[in-house]
PDB file of N, CA and C in Angstrom:
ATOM      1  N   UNK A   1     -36.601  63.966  27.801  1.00  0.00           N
ATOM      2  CA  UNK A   1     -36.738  62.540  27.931  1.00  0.00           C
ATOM      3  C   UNK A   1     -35.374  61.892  27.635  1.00  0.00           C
ATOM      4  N   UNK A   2     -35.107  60.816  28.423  1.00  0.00           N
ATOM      5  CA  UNK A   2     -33.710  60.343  28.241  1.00  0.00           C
ATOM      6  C   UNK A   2     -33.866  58.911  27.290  1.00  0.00           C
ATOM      7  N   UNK A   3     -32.304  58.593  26.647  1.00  0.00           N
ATOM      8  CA  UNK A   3     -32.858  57.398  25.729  1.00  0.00           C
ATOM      9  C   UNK A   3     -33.399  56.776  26.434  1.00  0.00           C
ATOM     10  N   UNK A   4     -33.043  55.773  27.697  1.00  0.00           N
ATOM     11  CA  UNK A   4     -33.427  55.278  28.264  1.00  0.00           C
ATOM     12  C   UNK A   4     -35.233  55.213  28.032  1.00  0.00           C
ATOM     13  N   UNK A   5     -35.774  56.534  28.586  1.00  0.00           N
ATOM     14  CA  UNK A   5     -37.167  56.523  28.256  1.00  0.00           C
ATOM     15  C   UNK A   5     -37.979  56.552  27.359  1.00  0.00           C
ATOM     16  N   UNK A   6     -37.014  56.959  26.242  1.00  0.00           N
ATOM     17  CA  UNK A   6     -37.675  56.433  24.869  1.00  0.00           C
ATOM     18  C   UNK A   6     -37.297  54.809  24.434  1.00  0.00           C
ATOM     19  N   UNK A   7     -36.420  54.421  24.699  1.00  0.00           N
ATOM     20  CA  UNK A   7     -36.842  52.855  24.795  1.00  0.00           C
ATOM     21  C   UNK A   7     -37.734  52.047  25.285  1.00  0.00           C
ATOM     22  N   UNK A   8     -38.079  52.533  26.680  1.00  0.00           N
ATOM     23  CA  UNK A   8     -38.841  51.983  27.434  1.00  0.00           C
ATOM     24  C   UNK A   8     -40.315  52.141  26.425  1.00  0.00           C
ATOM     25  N   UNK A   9     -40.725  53.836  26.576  1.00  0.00           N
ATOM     26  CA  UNK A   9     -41.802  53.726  25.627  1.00  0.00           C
ATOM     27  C   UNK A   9     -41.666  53.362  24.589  1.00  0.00           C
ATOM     28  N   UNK A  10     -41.212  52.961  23.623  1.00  0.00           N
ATOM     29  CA  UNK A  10     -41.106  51.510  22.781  1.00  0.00           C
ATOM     30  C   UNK A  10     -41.506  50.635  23.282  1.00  0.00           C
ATOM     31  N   UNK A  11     -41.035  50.251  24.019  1.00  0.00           N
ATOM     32  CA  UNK A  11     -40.835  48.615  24.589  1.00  0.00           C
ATOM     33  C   UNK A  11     -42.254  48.374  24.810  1.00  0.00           C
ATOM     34  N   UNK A  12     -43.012  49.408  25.709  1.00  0.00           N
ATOM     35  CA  UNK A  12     -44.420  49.333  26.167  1.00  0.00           C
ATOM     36  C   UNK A  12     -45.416  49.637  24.836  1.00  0.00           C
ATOM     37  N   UNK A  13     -45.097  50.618  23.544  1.00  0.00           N
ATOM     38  CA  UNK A  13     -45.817  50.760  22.184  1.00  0.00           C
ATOM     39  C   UNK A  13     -45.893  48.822  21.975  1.00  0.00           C
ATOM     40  N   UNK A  14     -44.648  48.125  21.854  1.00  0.00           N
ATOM     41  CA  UNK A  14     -44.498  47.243  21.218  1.00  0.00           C
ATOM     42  C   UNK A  14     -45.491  45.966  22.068  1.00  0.00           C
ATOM     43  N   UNK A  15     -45.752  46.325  23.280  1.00  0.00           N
ATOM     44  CA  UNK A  15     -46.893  45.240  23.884  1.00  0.00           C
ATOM     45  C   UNK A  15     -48.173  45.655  23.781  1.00  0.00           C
ATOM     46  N   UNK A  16     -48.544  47.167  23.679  1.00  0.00           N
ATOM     47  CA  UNK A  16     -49.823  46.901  23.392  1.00  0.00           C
ATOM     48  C   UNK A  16     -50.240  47.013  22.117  1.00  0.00           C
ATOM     49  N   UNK A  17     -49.486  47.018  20.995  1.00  0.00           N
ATOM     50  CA  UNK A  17     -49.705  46.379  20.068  1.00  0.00           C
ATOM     51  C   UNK A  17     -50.161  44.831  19.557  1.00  0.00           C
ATOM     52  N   UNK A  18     -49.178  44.253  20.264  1.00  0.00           N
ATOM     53  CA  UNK A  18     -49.734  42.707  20.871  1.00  0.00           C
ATOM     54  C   UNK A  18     -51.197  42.833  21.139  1.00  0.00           C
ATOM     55  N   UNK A  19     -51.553  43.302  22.726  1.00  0.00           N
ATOM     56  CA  UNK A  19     -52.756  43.609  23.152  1.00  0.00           C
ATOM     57  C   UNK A  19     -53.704  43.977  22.514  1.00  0.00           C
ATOM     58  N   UNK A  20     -53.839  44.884  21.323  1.00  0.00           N
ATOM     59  CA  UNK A  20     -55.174  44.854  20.629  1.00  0.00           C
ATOM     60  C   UNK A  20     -54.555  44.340  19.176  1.00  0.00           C
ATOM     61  N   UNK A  21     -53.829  43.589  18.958  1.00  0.00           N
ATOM     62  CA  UNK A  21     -53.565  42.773  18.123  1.00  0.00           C
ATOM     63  C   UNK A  21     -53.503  43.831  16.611  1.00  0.00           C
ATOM     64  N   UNK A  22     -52.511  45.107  16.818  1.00  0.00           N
ATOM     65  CA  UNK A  22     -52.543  46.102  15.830  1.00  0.00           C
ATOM     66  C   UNK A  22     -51.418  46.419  15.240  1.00  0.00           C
ATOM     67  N   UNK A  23     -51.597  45.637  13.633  1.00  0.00           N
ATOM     68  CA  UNK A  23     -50.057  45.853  13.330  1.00  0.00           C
ATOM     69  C   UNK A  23     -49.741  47.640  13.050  1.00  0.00           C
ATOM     70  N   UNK A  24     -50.601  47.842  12.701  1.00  0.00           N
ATOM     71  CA  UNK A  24     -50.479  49.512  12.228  1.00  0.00           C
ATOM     72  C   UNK A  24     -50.030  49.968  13.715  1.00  0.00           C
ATOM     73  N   UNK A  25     -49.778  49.607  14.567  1.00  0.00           N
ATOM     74  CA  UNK A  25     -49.123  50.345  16.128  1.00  0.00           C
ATOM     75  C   UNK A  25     -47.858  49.660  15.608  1.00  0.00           C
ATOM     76  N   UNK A  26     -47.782  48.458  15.600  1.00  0.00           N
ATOM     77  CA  UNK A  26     -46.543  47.839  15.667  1.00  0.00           C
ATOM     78  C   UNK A  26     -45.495  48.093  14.575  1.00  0.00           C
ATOM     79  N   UNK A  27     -46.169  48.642  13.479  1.00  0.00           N
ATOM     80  CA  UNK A  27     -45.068  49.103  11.947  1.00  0.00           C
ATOM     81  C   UNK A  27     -44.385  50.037  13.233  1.00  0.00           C
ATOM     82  N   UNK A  28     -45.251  51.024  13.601  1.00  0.00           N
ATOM     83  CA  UNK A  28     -44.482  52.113  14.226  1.00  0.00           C
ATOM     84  C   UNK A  28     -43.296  52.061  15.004  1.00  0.00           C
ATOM     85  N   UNK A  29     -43.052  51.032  15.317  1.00  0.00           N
ATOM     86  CA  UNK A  29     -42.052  50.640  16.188  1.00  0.00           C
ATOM     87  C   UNK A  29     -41.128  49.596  15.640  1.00  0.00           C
ATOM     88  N   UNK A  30     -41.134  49.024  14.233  1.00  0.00           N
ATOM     89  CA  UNK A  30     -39.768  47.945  14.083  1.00  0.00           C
ATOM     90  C   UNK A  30     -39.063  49.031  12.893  1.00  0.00           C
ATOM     91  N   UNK A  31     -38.086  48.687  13.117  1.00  0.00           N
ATOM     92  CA  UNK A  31     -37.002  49.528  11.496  1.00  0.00           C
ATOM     93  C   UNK A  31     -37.821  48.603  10.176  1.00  0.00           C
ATOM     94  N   UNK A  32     -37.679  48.792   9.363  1.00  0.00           N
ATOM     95  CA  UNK A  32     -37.906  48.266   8.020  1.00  0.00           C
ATOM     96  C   UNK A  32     -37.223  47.009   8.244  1.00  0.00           C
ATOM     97  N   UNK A  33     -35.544  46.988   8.532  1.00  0.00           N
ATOM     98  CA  UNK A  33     -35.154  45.916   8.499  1.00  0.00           C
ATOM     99  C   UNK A  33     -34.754  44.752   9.546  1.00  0.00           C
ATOM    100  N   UNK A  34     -36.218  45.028  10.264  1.00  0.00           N
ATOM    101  CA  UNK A  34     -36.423  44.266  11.884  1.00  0.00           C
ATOM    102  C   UNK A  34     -36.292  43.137  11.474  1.00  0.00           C
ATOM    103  N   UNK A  35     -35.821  41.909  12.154  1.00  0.00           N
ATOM    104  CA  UNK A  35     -35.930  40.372  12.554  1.00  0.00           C
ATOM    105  C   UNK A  35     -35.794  39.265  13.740  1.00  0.00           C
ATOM    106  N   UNK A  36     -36.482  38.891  13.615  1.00  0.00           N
ATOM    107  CA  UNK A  36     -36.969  37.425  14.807  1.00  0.00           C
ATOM    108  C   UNK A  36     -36.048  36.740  14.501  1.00  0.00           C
ATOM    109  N   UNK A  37     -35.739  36.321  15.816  1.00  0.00           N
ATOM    110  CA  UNK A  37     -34.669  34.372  16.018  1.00  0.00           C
ATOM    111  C   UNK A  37     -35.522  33.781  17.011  1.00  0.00           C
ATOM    112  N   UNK A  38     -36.156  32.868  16.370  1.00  0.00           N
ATOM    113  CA  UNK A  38     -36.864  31.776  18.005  1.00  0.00           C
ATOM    114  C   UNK A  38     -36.009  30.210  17.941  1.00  0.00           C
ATOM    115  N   UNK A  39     -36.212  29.822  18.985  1.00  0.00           N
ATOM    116  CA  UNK A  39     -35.454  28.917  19.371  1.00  0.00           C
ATOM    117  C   UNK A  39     -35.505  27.797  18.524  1.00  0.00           C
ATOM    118  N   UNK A  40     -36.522  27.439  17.413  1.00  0.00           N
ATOM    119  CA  UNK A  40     -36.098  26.826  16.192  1.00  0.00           C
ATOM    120  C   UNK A  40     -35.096  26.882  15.273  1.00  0.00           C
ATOM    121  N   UNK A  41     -34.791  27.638  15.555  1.00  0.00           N
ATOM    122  CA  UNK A  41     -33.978  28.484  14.465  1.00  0.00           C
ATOM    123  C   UNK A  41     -34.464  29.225  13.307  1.00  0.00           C
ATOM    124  N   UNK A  42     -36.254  29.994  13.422  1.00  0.00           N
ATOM    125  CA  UNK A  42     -36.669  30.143  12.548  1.00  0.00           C
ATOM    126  C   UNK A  42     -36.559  31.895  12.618  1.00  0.00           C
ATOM    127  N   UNK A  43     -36.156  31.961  11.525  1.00  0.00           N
ATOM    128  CA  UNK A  43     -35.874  33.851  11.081  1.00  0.00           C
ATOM    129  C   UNK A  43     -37.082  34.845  10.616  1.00  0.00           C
ATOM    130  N   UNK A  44     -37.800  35.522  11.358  1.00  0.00           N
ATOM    131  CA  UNK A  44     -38.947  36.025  10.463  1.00  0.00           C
ATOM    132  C   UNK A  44     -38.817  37.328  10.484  1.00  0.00           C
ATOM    133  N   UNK A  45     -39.573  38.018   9.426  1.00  0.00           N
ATOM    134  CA  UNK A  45     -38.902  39.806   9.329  1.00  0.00           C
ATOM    135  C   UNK A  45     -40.408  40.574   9.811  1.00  0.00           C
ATOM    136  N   UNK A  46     -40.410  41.521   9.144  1.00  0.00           N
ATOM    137  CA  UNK A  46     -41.086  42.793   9.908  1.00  0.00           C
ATOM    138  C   UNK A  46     -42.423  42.443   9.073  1.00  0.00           C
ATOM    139  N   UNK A  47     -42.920  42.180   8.029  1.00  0.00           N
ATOM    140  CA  UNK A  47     -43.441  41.919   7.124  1.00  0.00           C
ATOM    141  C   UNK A  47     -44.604  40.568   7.883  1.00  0.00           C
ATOM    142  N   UNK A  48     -43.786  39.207   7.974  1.00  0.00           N
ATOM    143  CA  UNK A  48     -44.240  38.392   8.521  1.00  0.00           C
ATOM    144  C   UNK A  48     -44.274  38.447   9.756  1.00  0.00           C
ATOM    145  N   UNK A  49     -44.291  39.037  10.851  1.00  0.00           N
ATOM    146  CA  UNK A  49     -45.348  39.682  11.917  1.00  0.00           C
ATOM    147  C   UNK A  49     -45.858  40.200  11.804  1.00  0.00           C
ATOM    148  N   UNK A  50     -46.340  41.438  11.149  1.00  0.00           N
ATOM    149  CA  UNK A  50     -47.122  42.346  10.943  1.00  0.00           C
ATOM    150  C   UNK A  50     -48.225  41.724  10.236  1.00  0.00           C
ATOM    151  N   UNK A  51     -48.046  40.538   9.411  1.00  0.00           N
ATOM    152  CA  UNK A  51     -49.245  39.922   8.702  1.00  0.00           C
ATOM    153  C   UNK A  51     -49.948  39.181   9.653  1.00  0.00           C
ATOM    154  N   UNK A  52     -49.005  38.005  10.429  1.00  0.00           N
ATOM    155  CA  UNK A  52     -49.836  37.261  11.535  1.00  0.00           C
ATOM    156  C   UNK A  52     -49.975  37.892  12.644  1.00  0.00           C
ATOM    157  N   UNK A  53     -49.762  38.781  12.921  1.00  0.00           N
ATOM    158  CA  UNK A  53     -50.565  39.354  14.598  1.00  0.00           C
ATOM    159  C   UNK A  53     -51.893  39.459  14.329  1.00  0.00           C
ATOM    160  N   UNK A  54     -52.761  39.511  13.199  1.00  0.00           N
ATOM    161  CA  UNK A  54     -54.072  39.503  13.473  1.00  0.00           C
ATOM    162  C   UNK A  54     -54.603  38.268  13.877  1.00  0.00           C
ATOM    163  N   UNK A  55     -53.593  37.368  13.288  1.00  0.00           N
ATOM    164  CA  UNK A  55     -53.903  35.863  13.165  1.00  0.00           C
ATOM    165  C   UNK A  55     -53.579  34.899  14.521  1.00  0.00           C
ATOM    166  N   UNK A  56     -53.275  35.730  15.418  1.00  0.00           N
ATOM    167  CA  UNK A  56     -52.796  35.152  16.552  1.00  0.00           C
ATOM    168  C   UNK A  56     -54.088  35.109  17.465  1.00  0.00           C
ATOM    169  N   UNK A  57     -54.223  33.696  17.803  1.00  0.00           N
ATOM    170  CA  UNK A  57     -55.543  33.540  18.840  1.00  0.00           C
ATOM    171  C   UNK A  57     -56.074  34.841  20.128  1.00  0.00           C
ATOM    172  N   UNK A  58     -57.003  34.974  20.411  1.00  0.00           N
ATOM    173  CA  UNK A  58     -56.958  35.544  20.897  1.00  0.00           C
ATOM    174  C   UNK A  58     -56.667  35.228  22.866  1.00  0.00           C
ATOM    175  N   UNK A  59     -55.752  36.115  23.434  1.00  0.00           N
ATOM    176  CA  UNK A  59     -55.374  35.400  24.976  1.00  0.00           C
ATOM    177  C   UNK A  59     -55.087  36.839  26.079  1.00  0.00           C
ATOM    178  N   UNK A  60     -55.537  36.553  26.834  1.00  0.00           N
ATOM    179  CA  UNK A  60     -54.939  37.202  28.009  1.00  0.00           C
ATOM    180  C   UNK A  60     -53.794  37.669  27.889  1.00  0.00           C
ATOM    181  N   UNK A  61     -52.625  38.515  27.979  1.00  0.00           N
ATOM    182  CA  UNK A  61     -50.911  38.736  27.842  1.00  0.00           C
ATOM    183  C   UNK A  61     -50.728  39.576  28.808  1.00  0.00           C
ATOM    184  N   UNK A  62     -49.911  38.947  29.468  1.00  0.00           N
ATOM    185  CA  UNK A  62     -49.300  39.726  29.958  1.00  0.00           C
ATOM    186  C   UNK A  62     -47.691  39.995  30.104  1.00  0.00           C
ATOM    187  N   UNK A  63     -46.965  41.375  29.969  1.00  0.00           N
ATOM    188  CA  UNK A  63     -45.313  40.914  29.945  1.00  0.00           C
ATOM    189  C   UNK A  63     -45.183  41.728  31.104  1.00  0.00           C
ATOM    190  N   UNK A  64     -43.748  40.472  31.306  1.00  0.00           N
ATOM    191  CA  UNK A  64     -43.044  41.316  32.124  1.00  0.00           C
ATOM    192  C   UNK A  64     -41.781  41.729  32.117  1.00  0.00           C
ATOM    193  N   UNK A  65     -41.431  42.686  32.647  1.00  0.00           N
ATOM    194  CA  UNK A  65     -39.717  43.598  31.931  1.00  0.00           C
ATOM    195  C   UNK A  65     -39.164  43.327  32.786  1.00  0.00           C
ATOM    196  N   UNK A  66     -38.026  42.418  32.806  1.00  0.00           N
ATOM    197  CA  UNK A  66     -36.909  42.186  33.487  1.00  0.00           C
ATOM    198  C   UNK A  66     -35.688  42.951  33.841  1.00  0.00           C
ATOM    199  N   UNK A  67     -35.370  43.656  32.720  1.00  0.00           N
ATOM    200  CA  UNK A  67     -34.410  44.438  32.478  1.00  0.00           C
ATOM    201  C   UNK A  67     -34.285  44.986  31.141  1.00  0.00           C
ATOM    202  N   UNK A  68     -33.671  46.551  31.312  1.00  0.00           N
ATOM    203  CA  UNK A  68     -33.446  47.142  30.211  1.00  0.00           C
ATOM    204  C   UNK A  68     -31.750  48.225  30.114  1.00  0.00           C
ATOM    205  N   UNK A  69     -31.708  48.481  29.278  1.00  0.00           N
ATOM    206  CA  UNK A  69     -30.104  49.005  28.933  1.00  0.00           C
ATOM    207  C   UNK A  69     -29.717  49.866  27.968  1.00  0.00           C
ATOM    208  N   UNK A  70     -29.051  50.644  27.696  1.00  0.00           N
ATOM    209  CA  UNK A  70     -28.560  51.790  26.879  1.00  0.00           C
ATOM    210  C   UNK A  70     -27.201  51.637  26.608  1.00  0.00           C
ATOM    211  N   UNK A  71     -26.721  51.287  25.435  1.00  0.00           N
ATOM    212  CA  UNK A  71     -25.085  51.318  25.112  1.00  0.00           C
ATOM    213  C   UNK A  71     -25.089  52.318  24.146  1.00  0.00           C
ATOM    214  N   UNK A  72     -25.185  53.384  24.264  1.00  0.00           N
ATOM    215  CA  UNK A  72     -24.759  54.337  23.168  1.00  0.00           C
ATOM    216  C   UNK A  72     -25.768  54.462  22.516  1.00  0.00           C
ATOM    217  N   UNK A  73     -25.984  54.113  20.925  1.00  0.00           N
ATOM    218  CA  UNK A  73     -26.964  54.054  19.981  1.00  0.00           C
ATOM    219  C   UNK A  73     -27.567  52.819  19.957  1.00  0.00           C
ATOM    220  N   UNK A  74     -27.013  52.089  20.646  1.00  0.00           N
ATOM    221  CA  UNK A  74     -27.865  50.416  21.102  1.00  0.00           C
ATOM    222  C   UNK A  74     -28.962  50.102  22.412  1.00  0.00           C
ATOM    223  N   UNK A  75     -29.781  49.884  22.432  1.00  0.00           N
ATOM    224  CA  UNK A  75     -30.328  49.444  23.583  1.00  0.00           C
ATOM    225  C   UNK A  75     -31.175  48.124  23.784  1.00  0.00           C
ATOM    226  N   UNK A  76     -31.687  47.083  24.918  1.00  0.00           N
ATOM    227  CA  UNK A  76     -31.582  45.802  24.842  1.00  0.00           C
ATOM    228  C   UNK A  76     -32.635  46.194  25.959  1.00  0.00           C
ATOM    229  N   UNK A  77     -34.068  45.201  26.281  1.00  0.00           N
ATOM    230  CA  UNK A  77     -34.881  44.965  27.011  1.00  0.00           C
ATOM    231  C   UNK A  77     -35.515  43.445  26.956  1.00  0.00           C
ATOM    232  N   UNK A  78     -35.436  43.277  28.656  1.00  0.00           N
ATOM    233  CA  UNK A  78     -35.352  41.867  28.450  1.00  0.00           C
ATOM    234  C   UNK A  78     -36.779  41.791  29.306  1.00  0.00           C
ATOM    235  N   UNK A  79     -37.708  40.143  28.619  1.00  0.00           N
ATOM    236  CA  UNK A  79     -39.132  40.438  29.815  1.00  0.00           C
ATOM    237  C   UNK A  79     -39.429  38.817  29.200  1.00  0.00           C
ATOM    238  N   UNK A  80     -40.329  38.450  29.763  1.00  0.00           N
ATOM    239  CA  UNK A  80     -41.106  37.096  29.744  1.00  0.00           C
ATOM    240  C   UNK A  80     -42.882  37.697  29.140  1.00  0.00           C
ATOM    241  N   UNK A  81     -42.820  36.727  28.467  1.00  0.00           N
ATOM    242  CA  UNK A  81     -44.607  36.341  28.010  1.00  0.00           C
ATOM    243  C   UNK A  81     -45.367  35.743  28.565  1.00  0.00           C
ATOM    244  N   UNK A  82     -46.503  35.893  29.495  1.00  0.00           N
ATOM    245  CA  UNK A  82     -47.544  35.072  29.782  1.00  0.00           C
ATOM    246  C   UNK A  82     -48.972  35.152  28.617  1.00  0.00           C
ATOM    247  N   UNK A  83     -49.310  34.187  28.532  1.00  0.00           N
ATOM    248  CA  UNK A  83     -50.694  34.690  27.697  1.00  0.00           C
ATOM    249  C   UNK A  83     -51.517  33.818  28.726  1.00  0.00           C
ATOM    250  N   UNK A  84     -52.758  33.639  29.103  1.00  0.00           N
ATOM    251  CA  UNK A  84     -53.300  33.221  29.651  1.00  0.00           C
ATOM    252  C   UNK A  84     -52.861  32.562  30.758  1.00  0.00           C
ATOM    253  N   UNK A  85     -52.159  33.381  31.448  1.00  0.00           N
ATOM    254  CA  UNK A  85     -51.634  33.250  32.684  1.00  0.00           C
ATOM    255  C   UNK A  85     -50.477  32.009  32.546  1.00  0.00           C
ATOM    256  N   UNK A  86     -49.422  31.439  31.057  1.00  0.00           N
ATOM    257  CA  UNK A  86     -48.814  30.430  31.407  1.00  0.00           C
ATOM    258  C   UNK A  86     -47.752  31.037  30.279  1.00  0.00           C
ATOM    259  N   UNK A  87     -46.644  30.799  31.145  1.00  0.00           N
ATOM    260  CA  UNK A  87     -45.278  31.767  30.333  1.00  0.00           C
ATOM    261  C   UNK A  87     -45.154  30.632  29.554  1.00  0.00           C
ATOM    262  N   UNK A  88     -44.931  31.587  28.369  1.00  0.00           N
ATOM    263  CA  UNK A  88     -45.154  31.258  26.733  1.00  0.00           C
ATOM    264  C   UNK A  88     -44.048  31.665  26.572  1.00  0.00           C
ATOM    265  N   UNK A  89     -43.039  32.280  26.531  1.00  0.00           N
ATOM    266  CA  UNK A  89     -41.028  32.760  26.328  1.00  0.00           C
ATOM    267  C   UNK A  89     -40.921  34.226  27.102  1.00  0.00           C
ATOM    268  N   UNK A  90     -39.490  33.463  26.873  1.00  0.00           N
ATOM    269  CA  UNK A  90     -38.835  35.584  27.570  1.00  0.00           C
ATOM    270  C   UNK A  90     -38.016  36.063  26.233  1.00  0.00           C
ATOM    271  N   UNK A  91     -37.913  37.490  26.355  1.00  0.00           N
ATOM    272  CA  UNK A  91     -37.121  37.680  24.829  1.00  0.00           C
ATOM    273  C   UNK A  91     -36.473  38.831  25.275  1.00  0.00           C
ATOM    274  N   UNK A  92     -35.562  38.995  24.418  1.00  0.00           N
ATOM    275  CA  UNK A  92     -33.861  40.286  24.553  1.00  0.00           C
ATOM    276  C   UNK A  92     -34.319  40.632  23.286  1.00  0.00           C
ATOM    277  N   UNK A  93     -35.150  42.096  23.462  1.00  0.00           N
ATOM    278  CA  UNK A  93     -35.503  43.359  22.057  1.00  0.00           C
ATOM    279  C   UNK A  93     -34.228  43.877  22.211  1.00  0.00           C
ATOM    280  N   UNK A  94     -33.828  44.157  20.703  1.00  0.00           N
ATOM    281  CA  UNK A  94     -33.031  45.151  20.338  1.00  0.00           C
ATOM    282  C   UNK A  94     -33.165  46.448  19.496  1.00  0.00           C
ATOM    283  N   UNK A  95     -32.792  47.323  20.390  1.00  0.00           N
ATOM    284  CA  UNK A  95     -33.413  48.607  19.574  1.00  0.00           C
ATOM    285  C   UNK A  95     -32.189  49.221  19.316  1.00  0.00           C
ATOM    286  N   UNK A  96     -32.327  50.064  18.136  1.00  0.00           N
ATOM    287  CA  UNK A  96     -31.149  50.835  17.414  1.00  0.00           C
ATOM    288  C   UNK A  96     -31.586  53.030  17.026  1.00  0.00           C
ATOM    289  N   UNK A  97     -30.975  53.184  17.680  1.00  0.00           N
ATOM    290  CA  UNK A  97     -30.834  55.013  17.482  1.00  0.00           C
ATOM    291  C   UNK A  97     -30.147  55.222  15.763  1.00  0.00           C
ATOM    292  N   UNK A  98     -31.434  55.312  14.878  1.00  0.00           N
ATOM    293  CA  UNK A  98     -30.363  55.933  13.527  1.00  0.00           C
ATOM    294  C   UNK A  98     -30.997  57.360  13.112  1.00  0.00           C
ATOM    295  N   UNK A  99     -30.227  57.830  12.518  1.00  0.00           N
ATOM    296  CA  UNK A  99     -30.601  59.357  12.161  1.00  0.00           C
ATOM    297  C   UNK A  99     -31.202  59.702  13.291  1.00  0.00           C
ATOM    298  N   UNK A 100     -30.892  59.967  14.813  1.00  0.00           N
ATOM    299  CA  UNK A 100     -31.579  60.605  15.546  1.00  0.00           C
ATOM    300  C   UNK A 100     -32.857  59.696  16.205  1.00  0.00           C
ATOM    301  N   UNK A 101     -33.156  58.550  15.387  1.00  0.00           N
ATOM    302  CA  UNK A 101     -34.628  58.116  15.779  1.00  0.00           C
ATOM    303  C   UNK A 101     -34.369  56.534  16.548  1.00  0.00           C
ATOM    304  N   UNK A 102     -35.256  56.228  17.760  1.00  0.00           N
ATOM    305  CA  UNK A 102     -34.956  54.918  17.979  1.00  0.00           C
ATOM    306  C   UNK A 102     -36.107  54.121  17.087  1.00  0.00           C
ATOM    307  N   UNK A 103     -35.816  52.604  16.808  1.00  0.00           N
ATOM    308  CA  UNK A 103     -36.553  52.036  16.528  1.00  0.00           C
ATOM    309  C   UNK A 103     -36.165  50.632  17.225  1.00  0.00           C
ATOM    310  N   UNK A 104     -37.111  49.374  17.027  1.00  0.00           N
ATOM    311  CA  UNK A 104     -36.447  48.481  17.616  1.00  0.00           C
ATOM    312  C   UNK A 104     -35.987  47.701  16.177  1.00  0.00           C
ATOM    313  N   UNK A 105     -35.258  46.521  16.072  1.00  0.00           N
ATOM    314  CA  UNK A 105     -34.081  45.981  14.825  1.00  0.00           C
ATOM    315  C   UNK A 105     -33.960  44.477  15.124  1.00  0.00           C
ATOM    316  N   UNK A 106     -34.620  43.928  16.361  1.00  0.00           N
ATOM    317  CA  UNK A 106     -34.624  42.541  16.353  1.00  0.00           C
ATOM    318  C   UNK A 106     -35.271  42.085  17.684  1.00  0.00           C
ATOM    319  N   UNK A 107     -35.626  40.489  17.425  1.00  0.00           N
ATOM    320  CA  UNK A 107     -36.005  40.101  18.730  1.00  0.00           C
ATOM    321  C   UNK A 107     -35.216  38.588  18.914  1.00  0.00           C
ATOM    322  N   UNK A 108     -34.717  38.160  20.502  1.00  0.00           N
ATOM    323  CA  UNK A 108     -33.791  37.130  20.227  1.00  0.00           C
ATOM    324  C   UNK A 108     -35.561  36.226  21.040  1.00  0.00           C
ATOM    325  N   UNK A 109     -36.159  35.147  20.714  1.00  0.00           N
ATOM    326  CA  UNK A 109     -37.178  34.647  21.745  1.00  0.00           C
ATOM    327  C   UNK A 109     -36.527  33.139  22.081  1.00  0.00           C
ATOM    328  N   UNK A 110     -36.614  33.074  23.426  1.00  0.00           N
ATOM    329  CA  UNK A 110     -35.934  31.981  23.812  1.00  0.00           C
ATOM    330  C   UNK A 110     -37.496  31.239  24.722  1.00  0.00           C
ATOM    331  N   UNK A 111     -37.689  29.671  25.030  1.00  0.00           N
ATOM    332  CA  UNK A 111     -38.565  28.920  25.755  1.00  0.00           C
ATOM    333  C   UNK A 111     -38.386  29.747  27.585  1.00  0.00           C
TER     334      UNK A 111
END
């Protein structure tokens, strides 16, 4: 399997986690020291998603992957949010290769 495809399967762990609204899928996939930027300027860590994804209404989702990328031990996937059929943001994941392992390390979410 190439990084490439272990990002990707990330990328896809990290939506259907969303989808049945399961943080125990989703630990599996952020580093310890994962963090959010949304266009507020509000910063949230691995901790505070993992608490509110249960708490998130329940909706239709669907994403879509725009693009994805491999720089070495870095990699970047870019996609849009629909939840009930009405795009809700697009976001640039960042995932990081340490000791051998990918995980993802941030999300940038833009309107």
């Amino acid at each position: 399997m190439t990084d490439l495809d272990t990002v990707l399967m990330l990328d896809d762990m990290w939506n259907a986690a969303y989808h049945h609204r399961d943080p125990g899928r989703m630990a599996g996939v952020l580093a310890d020291d994962w963090m959010a930027f949304f266009p507020d300027g509000t910063v949230i860590f691995r901790g505070d998603l993992l608490d509110g994804m249960t708490r998130n209404p329940p909706a239709t989702l669907v994403f879509e992957r725009h693009a994805s990328r491999v720089y070495g031990d870095t990699a970047v996937t870019r996609g849009t949010l629909y939840a009930g059929g009405v795009r809700v943001q697009s976001f640039l994941r960042v995932f990081a290769r340490r000791g051998g392992t990918w995980q993802a390390v941030s999300v940038q979410v833009v309107p």
